[in-house]
C-alpha atoms as a PDB file:
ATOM      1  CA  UNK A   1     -80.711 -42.158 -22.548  1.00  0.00           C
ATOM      2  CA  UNK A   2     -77.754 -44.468 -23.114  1.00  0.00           C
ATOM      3  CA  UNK A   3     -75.149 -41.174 -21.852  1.00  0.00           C
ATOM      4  CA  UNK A   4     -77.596 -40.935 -18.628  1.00  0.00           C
ATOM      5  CA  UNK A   5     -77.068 -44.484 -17.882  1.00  0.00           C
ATOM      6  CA  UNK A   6     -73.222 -44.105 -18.463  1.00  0.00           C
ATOM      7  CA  UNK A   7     -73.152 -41.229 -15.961  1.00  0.00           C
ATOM      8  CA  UNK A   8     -75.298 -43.101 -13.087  1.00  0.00           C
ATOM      9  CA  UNK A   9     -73.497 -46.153 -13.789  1.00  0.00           C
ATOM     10  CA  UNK A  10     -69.662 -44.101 -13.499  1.00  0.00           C
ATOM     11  CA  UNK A  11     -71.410 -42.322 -10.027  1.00  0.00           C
ATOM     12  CA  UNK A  12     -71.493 -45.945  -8.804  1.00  0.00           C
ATOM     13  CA  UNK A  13     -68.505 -47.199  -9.689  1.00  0.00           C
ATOM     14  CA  UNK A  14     -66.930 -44.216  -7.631  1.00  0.00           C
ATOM     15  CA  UNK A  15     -69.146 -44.842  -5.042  1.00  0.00           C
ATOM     16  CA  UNK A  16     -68.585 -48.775  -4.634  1.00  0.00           C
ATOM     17  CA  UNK A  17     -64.707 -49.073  -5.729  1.00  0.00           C
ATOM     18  CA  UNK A  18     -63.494 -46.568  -3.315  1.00  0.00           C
ATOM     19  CA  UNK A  19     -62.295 -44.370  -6.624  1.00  0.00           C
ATOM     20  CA  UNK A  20     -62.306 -40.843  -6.501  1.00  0.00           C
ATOM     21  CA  UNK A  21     -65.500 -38.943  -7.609  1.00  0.00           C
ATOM     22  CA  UNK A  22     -65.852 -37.115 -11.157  1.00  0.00           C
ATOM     23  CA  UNK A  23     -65.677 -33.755 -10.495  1.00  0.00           C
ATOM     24  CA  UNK A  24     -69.418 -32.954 -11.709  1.00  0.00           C
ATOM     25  CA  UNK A  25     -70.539 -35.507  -8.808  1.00  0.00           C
ATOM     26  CA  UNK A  26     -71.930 -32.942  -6.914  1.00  0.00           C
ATOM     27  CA  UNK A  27     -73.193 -33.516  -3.044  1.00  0.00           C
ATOM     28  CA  UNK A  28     -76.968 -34.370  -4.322  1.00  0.00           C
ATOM     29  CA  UNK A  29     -75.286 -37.417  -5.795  1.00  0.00           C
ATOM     30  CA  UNK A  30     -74.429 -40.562  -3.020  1.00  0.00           C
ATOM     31  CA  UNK A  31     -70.696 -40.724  -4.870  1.00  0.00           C
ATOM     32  CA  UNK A  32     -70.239 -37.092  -4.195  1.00  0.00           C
ATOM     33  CA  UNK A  33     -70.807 -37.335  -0.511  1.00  0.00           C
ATOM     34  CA  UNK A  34     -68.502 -40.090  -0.471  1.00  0.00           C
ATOM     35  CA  UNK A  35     -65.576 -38.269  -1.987  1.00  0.00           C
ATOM     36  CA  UNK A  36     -67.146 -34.668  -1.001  1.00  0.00           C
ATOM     37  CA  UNK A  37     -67.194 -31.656  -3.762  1.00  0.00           C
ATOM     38  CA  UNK A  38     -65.440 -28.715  -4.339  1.00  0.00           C
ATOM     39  CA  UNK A  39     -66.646 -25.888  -6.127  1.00  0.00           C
ATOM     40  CA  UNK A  40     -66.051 -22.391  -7.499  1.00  0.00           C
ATOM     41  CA  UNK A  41     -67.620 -19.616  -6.302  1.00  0.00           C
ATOM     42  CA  UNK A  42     -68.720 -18.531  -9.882  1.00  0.00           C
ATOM     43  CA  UNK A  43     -70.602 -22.419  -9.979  1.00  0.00           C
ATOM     44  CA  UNK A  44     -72.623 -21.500  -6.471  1.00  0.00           C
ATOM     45  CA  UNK A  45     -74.967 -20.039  -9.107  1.00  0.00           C
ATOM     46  CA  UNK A  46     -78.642 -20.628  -6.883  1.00  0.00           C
ATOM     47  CA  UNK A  47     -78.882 -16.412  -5.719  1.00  0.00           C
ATOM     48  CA  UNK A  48     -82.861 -18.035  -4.036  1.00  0.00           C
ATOM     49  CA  UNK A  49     -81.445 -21.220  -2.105  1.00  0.00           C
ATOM     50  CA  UNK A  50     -77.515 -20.992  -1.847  1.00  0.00           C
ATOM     51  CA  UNK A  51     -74.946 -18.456   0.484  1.00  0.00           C
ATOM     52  CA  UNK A  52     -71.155 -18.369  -0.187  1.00  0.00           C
ATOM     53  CA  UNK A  53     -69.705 -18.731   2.713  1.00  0.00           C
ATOM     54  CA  UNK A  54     -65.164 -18.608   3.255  1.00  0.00           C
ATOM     55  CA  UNK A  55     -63.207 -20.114   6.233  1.00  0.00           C
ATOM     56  CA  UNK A  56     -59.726 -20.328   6.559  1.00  0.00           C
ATOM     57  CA  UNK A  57     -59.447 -18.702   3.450  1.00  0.00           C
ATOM     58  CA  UNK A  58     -61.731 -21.629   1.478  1.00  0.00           C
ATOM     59  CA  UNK A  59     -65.043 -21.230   0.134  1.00  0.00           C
ATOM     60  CA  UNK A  60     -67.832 -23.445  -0.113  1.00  0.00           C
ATOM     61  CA  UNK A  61     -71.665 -22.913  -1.526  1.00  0.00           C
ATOM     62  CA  UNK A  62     -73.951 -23.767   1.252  1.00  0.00           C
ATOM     63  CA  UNK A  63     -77.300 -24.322   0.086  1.00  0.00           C
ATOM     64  CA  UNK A  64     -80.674 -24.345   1.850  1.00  0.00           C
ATOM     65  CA  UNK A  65     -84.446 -24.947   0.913  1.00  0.00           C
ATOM     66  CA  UNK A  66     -86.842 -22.757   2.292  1.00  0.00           C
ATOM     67  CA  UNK A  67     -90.626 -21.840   3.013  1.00  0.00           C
ATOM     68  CA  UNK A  68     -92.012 -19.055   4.318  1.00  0.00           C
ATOM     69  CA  UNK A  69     -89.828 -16.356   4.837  1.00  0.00           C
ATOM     70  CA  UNK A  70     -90.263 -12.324   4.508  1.00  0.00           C
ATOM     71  CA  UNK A  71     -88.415  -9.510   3.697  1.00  0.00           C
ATOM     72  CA  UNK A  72     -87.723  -9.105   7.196  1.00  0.00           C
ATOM     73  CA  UNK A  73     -88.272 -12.411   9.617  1.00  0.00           C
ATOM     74  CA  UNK A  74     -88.398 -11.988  13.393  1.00  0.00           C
ATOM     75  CA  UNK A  75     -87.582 -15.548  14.398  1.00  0.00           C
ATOM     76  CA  UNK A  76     -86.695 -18.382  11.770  1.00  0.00           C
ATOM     77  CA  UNK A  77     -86.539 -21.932  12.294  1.00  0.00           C
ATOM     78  CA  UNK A  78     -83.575 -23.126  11.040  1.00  0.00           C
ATOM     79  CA  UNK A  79     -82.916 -27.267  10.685  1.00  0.00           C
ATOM     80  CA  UNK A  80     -79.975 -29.095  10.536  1.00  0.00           C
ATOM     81  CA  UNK A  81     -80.188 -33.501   9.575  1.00  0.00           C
ATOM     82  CA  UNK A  82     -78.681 -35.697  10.972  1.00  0.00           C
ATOM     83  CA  UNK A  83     -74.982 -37.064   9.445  1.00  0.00           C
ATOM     84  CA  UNK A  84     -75.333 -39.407   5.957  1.00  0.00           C
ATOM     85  CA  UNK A  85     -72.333 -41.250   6.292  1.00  0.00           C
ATOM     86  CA  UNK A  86     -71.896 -43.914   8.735  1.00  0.00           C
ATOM     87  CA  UNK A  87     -68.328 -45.302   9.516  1.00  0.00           C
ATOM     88  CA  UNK A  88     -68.387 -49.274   9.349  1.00  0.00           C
ATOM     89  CA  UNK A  89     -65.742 -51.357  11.708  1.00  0.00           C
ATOM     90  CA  UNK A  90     -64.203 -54.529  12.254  1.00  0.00           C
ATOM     91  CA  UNK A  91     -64.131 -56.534  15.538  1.00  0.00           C
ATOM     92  CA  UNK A  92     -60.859 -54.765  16.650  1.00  0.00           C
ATOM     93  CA  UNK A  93     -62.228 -51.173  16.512  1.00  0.00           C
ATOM     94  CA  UNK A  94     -60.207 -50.777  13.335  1.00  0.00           C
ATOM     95  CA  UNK A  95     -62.451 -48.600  10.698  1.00  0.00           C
ATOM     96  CA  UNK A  96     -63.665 -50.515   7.147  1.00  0.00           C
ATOM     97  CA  UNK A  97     -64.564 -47.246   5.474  1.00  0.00           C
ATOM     98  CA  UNK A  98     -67.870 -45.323   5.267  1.00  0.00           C
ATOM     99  CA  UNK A  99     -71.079 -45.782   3.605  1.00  0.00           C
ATOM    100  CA  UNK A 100     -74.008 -43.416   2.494  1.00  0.00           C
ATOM    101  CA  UNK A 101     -76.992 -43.963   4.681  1.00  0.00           C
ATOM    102  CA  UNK A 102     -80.502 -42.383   4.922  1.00  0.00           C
ATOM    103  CA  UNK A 103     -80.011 -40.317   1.661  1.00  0.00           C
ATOM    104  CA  UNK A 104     -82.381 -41.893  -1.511  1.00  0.00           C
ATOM    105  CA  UNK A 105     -82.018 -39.671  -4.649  1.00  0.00           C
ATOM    106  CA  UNK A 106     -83.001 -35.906  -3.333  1.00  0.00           C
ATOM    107  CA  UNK A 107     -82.666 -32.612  -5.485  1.00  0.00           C
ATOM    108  CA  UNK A 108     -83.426 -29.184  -4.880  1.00  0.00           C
ATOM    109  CA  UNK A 109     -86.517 -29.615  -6.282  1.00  0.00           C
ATOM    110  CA  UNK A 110     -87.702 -32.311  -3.454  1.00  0.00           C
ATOM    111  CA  UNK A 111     -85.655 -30.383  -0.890  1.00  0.00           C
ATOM    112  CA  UNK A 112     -87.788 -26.975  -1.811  1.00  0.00           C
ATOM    113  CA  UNK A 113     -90.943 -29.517  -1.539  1.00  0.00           C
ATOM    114  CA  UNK A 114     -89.959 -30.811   1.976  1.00  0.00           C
ATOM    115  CA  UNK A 115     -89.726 -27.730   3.302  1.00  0.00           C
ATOM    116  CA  UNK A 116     -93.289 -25.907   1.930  1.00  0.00           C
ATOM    117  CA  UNK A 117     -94.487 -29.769   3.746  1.00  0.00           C
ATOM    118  CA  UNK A 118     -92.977 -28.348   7.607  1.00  0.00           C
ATOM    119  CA  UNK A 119     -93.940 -24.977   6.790  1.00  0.00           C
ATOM    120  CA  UNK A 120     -97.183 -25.736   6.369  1.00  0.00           C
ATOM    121  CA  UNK A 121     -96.970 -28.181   9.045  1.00  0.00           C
ATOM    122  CA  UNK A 122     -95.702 -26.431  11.731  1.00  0.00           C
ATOM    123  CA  UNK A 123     -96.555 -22.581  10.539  1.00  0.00           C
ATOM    124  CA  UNK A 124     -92.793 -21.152  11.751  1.00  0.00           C
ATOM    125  CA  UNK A 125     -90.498 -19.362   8.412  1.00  0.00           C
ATOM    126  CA  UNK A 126     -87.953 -21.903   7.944  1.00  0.00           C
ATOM    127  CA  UNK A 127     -85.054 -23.538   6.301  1.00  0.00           C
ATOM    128  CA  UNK A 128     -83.472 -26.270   6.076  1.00  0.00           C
ATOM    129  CA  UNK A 129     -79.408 -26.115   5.921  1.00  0.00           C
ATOM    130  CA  UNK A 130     -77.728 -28.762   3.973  1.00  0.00           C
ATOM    131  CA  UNK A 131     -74.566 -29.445   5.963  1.00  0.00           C
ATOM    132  CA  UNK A 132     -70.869 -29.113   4.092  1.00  0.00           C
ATOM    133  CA  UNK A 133     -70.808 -31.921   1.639  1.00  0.00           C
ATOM    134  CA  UNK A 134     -74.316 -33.079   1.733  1.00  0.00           C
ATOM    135  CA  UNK A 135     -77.425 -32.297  -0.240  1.00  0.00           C
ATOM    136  CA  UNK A 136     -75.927 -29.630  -3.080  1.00  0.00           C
ATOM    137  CA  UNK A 137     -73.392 -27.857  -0.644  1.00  0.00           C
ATOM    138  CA  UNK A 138     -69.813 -28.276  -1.281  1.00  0.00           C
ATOM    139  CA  UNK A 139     -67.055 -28.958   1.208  1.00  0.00           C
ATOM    140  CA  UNK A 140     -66.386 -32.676   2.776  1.00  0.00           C
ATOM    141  CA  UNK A 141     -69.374 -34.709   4.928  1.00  0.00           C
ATOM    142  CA  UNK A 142     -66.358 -36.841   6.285  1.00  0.00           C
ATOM    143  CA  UNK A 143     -64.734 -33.752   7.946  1.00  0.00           C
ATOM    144  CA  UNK A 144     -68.446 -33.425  10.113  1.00  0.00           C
ATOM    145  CA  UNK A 145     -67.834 -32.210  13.656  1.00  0.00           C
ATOM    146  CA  UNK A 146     -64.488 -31.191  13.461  1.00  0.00           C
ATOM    147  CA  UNK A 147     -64.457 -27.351  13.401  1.00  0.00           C
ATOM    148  CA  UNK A 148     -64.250 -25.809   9.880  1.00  0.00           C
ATOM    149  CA  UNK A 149     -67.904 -27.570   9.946  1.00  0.00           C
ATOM    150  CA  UNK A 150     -69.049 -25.410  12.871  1.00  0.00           C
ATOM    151  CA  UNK A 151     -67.313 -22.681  11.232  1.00  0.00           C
ATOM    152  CA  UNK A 152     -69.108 -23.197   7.859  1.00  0.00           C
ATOM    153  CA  UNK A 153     -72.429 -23.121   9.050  1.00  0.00           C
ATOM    154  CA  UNK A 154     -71.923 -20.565  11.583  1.00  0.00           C
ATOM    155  CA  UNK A 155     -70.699 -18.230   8.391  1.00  0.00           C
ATOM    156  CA  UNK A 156     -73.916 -19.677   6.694  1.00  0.00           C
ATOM    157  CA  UNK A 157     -76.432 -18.439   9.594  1.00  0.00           C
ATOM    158  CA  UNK A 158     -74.732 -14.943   9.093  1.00  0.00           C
ATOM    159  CA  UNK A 159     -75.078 -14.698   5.643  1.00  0.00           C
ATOM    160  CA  UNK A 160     -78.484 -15.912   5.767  1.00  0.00           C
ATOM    161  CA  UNK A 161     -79.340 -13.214   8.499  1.00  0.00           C
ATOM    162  CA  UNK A 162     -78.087 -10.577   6.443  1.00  0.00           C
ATOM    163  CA  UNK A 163     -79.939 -11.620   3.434  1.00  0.00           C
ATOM    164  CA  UNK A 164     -83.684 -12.041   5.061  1.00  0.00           C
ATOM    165  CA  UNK A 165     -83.145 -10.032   8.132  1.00  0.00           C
ATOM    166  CA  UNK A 166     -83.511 -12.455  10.605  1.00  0.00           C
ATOM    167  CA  UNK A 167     -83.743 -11.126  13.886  1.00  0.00           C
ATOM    168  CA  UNK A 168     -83.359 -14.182  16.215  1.00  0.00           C
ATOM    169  CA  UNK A 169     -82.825 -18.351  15.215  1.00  0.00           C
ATOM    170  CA  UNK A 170     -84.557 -20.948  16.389  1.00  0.00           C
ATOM    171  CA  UNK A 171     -82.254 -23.998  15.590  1.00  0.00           C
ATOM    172  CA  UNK A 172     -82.867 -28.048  15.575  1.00  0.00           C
ATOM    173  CA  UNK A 173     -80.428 -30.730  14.787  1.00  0.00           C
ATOM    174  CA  UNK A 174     -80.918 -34.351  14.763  1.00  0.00           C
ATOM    175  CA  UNK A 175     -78.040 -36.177  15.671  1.00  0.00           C
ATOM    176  CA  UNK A 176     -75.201 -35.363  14.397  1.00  0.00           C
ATOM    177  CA  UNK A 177     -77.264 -32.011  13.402  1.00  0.00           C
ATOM    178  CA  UNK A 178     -77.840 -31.954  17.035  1.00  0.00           C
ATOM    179  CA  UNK A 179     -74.245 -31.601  17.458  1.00  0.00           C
ATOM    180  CA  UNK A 180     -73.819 -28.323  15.108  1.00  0.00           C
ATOM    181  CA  UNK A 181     -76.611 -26.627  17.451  1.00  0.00           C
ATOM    182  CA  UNK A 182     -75.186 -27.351  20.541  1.00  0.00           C
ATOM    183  CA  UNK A 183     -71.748 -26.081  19.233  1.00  0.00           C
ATOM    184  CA  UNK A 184     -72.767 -22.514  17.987  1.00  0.00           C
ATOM    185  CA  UNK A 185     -74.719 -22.146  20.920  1.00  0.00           C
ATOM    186  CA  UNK A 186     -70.928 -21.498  22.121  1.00  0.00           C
ATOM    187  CA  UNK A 187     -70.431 -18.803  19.408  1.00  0.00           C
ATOM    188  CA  UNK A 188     -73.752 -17.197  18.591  1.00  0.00           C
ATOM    189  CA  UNK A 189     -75.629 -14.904  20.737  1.00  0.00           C
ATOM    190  CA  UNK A 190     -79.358 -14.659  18.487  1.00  0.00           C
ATOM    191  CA  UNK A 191     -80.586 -17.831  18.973  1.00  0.00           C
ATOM    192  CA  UNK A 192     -84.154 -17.321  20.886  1.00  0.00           C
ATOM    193  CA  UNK A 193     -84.479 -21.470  21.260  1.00  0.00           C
ATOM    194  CA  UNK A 194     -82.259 -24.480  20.778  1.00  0.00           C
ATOM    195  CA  UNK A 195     -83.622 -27.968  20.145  1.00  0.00           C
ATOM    196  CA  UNK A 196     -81.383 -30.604  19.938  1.00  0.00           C
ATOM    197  CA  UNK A 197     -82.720 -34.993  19.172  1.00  0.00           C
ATOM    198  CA  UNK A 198     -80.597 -37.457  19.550  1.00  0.00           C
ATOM    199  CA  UNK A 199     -77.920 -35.108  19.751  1.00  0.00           C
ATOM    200  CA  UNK A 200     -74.398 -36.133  19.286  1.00  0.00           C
ATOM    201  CA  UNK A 201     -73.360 -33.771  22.452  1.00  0.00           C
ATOM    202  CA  UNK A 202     -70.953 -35.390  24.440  1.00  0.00           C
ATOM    203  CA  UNK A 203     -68.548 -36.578  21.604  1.00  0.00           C
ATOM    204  CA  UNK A 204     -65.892 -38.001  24.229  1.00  0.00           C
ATOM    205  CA  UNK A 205     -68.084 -39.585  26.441  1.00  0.00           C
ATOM    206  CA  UNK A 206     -69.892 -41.247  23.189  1.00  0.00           C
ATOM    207  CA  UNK A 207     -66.130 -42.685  21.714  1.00  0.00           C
ATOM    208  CA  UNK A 208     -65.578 -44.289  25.587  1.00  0.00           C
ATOM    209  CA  UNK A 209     -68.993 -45.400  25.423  1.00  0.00           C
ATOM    210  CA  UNK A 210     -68.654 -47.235  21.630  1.00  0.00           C
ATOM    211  CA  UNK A 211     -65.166 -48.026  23.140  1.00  0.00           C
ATOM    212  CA  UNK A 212     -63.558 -46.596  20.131  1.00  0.00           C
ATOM    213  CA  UNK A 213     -60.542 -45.000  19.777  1.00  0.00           C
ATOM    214  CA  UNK A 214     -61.954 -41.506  17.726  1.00  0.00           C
ATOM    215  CA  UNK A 215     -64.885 -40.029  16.838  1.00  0.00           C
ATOM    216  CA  UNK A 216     -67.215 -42.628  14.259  1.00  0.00           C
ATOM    217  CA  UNK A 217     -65.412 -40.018  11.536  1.00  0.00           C
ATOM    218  CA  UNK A 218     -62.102 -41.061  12.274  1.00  0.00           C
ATOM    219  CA  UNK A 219     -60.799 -38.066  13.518  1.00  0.00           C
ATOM    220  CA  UNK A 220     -59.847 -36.862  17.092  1.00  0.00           C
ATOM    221  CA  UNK A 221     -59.838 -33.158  16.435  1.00  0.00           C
ATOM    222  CA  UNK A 222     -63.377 -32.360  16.343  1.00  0.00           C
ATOM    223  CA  UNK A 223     -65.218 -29.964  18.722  1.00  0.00           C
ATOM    224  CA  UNK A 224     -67.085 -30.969  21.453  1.00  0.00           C
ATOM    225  CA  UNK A 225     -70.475 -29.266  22.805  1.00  0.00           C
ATOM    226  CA  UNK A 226     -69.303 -30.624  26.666  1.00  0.00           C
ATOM    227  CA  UNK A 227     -66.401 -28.712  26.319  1.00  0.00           C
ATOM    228  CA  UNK A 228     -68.291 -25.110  25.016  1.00  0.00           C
ATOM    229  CA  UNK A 229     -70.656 -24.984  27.875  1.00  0.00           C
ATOM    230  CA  UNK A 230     -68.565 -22.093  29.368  1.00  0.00           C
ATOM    231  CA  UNK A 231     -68.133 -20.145  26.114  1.00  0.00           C
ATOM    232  CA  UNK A 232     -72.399 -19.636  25.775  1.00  0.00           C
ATOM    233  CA  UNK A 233     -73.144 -16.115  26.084  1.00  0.00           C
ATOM    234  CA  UNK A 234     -75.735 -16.258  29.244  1.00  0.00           C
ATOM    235  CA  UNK A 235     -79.170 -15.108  27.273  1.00  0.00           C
ATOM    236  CA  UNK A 236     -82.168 -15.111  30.172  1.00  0.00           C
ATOM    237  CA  UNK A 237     -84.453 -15.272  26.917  1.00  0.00           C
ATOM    238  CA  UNK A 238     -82.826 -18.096  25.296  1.00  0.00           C
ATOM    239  CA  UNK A 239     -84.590 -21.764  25.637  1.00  0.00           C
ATOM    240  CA  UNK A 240     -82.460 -24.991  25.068  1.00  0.00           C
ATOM    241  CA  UNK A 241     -84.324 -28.279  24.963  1.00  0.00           C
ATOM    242  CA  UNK A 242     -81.659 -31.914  25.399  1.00  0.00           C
ATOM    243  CA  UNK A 243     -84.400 -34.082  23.746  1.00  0.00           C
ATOM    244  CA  UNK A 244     -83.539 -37.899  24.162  1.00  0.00           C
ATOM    245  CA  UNK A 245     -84.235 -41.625  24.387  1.00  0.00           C
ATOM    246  CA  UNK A 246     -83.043 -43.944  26.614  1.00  0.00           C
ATOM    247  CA  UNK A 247     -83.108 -46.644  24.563  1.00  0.00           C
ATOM    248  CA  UNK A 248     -81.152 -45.193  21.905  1.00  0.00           C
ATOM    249  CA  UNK A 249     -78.366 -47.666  20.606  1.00  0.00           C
ATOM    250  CA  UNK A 250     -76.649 -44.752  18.238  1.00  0.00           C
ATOM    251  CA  UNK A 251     -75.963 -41.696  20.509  1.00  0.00           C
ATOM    252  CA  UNK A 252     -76.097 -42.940  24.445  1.00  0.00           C
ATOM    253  CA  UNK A 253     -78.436 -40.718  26.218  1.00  0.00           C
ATOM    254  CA  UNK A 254     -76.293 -40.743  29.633  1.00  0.00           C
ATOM    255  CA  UNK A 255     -74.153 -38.157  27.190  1.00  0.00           C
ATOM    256  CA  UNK A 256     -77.184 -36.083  26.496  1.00  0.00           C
ATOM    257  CA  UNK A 257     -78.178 -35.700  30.271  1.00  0.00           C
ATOM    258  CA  UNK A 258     -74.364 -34.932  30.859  1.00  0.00           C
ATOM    259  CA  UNK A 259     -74.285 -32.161  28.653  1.00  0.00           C
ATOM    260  CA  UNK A 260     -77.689 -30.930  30.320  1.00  0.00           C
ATOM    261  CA  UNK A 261     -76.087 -30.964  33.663  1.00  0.00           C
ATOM    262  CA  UNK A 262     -73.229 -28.677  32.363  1.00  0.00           C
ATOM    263  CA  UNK A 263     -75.642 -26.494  30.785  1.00  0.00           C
ATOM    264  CA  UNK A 264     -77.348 -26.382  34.072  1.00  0.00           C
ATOM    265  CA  UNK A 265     -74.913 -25.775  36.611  1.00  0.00           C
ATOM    266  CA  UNK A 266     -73.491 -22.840  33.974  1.00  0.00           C
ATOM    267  CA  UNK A 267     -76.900 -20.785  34.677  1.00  0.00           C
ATOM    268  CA  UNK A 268     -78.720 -21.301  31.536  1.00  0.00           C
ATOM    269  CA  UNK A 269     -82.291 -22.391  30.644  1.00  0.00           C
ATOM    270  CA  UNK A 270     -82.183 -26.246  29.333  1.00  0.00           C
ATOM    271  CA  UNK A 271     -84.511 -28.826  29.694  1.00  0.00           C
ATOM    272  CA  UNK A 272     -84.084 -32.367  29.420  1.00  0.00           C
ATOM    273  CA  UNK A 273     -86.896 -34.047  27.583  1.00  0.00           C
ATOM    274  CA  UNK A 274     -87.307 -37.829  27.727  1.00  0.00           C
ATOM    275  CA  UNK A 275     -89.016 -39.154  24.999  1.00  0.00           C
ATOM    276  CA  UNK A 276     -90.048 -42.388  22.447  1.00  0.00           C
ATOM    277  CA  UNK A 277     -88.028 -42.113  19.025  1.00  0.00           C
ATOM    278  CA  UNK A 278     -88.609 -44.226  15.906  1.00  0.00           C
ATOM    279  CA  UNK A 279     -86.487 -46.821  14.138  1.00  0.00           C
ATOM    280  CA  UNK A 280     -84.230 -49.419  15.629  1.00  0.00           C
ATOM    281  CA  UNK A 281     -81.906 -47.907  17.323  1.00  0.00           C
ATOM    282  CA  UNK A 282     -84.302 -45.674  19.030  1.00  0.00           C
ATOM    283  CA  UNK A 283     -82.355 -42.719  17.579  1.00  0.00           C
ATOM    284  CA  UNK A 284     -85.008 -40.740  14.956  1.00  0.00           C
ATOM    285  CA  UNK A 285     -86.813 -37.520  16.617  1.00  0.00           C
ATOM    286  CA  UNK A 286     -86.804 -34.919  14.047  1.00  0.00           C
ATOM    287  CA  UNK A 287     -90.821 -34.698  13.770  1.00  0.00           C
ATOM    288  CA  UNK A 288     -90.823 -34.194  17.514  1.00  0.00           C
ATOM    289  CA  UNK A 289     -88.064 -31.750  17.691  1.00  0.00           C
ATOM    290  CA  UNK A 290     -90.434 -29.383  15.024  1.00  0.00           C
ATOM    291  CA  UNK A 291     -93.077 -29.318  17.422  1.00  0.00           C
ATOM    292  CA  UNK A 292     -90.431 -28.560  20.991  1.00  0.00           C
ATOM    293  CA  UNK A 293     -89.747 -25.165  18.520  1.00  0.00           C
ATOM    294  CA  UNK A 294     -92.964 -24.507  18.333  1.00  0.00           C
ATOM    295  CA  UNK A 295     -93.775 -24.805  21.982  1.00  0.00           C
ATOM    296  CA  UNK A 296     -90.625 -23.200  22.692  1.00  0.00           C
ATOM    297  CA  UNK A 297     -91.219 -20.056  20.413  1.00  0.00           C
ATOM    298  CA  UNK A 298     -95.189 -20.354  21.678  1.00  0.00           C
ATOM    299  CA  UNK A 299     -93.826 -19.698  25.325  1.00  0.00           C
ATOM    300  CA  UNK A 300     -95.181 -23.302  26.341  1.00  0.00           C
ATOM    301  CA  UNK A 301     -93.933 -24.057  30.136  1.00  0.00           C
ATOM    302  CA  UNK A 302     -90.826 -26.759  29.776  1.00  0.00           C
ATOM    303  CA  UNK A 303     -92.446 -28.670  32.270  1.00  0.00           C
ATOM    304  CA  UNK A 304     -95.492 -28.989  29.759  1.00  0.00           C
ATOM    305  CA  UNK A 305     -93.599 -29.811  26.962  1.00  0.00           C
ATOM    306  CA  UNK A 306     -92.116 -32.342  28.401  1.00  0.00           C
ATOM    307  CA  UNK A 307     -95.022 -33.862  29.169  1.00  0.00           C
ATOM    308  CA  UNK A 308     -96.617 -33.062  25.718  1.00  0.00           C
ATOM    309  CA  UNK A 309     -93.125 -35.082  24.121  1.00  0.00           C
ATOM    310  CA  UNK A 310     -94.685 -38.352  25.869  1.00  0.00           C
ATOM    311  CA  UNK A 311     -97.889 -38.123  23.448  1.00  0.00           C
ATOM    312  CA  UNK A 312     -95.626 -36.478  21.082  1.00  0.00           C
ATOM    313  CA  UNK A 313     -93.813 -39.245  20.276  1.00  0.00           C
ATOM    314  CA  UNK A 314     -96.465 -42.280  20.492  1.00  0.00           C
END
């Protein structure tokens, strides 16, 4: 007992003073996705919910939670959350560091829960991807959207379709989850529907918007979506819903219906879905983005689930 209170009283510590992380902080800890984790391929030791996965020569263990899923899978619904730091500032744009937000104490354990809950919810196999450096993978969550994350989880998918032989993805994101999916749209050519909430699409437009100076990681060298558009293989049978609010304070939605546009006037089959999302910046829409997949996959008319989104999200 007294060692256990040593250990989550040292995670803090790191977490609060700004020190670097023990090195058996792993990603399911709130210090660890401070500092981020690194790990050896021999410790990515999970062979039912983790994929090893190398870019530019360095590998991380990606791991995922999963219900549902058969020897061989047709379509699987793959999710991606949202981003779990948030980058604080000062009145002159200048950054004050980052902070873990959203996260509570998971482990693999709840995470395996959470997803029997949406498979039984929403009846589609399905997994849910824990991001580089978040939720038991290794790798960095303050590198997020610059492109060895893109890279990483795009490696991920592929090792995942090998190992279940998944025919076709149906991806979600939420926010900056939303912004993976709209980025391997770019570089992936099985993806039967793409559902993005609150998506973090238009990074450029979003940094003028916030009028800071680089993306709320700090870093100008990510990847963004707006600037794919003409690298997405055209698919006729591919379905991409731009779901949105208005009102949200986080992630303007004028950047969402910009990315739409260019989606648009590139010939492919997007939607832009207006819609009521939860909390107060108006920015949370994953429960709604579960059921555009299943209309989506169901072959539901996008004009009728856009107007199903509007009861949707009461």
């Amino acid at each position: 007992m007294k060692y256990s209170r040593l250990i989550a009283l040292l995670l803090l510590a790191a977490l609060f003073s700004g020190m670097p992380a023990l090195s058996w902080a792993d990603t399911f800890a709130p210090a660890g996705v401070v500092a981020g984790h690194t790990m050896a391929r021999a410790d990515c030791r999970w062979p039912d919910t983790s994929v090893w996965v190398v870019v530019d020569g360095r590998g991380e263990c990606i791991r995922y939670f999963h219900a549902g899923l058969k020897p061989r899978n047709a379509v699987v619904h793959v999710w991606l959350h949202g981003d779990r730091l948030s980058r604080r500032w000062d009145g002159d744009g200048r950054t004050l560091g980052q902070r873990v937000i959203g996260y509570g104490s998971p482990d693999a354990d709840d995470l395996l829960a959470r997803a029997a809950r949406d498979y039984r919810d929403y009846g589609v196999p399905y997994i849910r991807l824990s991001r580089p450096g978040v939720y038991g993978s290794s790798g960095d969550h303050k590198e997020r959207r610059r492109p060895r994350e893109v890279a990483l989880v795009d490696a991920a998918l592929d090792a995942l379709k090998e190992k279940y032989g998944i025919g076709r993805f149906a991806l979600s994101g939420q926010s900056g989850g939303g912004h993976l999916v709209a980025a391997l749209l770019a570089f992936r050519d099985d993806v039967a529907c793409a559902v993005v909430t609150s998506g973090v699409v238009a990074v450029r437009e979003r940094i003028a918007a916030k009028g800071w100076t680089a993306d709320s990681t700090g870093y100008a060298d990510f990847l963004d979506p707006m600037d794919l558009v003409a690298r997405i293989p055209r698919d006729p049978r591919r379905r991409v819903y731009i779901v949105g609010d208005p009102r949200d304070t986080n992630v303007p939605f004028e950047g969402q219906a910009a990315y739409h546009r260019a989606l648009v006037a590139a010939g492919h089959d997007a939607s832009l879905v207006r819609a009521r999302a939860s909390g107060e910046a108006r920015h949370s829409l994953s429960p709604l983005g579960f059921r555009v997949v299943n209309g989506c996959l169901e072959g539901v008319p996008a004009p009728e689930i856009a107007a199903r989104a509007t009861d949707w999200s009461r």
